[in-house]
N, C-alpha and C. Protein backbone atom coordinates (compact mmCIF):
# COMPACT_ATOMS: atom_id res chain seq x y z
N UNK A 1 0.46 -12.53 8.05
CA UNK A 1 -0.95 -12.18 7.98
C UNK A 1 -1.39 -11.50 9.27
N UNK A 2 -0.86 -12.23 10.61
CA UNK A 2 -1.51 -11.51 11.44
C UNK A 2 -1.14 -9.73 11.49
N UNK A 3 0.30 -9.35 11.16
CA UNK A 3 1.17 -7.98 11.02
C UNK A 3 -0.24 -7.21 10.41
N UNK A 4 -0.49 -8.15 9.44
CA UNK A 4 -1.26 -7.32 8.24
C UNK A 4 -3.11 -6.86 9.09
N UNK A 5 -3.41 -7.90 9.72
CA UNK A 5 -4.67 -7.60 10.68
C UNK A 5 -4.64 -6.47 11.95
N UNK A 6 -3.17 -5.97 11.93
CA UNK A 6 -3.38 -4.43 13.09
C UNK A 6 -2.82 -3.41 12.05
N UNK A 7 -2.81 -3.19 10.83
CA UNK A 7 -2.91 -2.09 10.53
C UNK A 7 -3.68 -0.80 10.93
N UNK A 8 -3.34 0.47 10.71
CA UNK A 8 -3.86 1.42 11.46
C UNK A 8 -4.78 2.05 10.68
N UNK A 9 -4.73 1.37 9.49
CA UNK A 9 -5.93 1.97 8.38
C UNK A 9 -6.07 0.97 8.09
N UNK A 10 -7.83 0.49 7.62
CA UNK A 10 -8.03 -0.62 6.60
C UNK A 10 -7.54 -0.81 5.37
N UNK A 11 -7.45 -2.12 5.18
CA UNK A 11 -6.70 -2.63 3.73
C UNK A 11 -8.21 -3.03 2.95
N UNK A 12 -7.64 -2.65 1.56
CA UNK A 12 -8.45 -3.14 0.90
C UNK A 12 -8.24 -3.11 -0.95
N UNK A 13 -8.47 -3.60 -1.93
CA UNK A 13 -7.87 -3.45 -3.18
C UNK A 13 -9.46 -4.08 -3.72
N UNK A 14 -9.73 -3.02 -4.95
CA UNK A 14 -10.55 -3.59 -6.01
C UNK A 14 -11.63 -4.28 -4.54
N UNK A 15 -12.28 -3.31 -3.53
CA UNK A 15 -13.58 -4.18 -3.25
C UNK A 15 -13.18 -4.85 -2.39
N UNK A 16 -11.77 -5.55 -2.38
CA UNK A 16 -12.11 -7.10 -1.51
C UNK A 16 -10.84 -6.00 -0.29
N UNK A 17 -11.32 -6.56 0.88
CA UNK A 17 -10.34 -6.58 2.21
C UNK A 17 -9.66 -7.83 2.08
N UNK A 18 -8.63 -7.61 3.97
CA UNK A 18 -7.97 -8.63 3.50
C UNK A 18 -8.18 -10.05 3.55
N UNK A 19 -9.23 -10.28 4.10
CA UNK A 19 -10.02 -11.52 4.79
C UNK A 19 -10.85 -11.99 3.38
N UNK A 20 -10.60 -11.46 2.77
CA UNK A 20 -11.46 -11.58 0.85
C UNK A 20 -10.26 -11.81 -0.07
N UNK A 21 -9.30 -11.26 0.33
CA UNK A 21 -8.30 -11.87 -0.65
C UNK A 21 -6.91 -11.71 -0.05
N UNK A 22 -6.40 -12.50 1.44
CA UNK A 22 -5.17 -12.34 1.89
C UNK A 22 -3.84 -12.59 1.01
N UNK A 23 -4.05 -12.91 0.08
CA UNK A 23 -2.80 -13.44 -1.08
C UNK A 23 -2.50 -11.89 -1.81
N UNK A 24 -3.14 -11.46 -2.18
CA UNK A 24 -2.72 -9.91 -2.81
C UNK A 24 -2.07 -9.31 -2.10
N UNK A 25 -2.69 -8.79 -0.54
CA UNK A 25 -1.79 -8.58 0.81
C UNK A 25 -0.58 -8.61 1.10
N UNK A 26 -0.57 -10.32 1.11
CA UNK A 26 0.85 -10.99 1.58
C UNK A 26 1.96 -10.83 0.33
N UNK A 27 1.56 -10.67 -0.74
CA UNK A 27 2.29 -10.66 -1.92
C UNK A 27 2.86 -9.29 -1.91
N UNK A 28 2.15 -8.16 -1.58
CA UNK A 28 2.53 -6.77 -1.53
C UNK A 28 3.27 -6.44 -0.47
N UNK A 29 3.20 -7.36 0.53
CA UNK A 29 4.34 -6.89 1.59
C UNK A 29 5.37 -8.17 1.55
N UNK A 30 5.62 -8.96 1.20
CA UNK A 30 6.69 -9.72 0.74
C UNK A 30 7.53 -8.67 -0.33
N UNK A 31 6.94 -8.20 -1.38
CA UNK A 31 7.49 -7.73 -2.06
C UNK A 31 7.71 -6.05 -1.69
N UNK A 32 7.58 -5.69 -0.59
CA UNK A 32 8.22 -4.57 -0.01
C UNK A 32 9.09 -4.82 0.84
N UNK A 33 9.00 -5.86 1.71
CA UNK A 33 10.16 -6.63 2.51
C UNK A 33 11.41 -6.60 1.42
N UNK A 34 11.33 -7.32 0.43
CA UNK A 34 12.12 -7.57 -0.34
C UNK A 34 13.00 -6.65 -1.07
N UNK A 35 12.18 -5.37 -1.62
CA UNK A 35 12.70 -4.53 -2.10
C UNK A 35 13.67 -3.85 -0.67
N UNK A 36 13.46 -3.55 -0.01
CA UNK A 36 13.68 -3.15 1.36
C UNK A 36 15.08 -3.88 1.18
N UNK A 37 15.08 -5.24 1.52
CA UNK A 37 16.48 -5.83 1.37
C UNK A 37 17.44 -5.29 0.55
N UNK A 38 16.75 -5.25 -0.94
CA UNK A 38 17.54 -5.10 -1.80
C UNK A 38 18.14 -3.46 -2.03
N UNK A 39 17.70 -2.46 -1.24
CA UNK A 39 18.09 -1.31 -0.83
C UNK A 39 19.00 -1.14 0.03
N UNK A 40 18.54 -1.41 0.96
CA UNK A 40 20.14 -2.08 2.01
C UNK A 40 21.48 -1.92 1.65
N UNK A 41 21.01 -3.12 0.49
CA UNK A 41 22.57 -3.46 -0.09
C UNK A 41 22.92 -4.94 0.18
């Protein structure tokens, strides 16, 4: 979460930032972490 609080552009989805809905956030970069892995190899 904190990674996600120095972005260089604001976050935001449907209205809410991330301080309105940090779970959408964290879910979208878990799941780019992840894919990321799985590119790798």
């Amino acid at each position: 979460l904190h990674a996600l609080t120095h972005t260089p552009t604001p976050l935001s989805t449907m209205g809410r930032d991330l301080h309105a809905d940090p779970a959408a956030f964290i879910t979208a970069a878990a799941a780019g972490t992840h894919a990321t892995a799985l590119a790798a190899g």
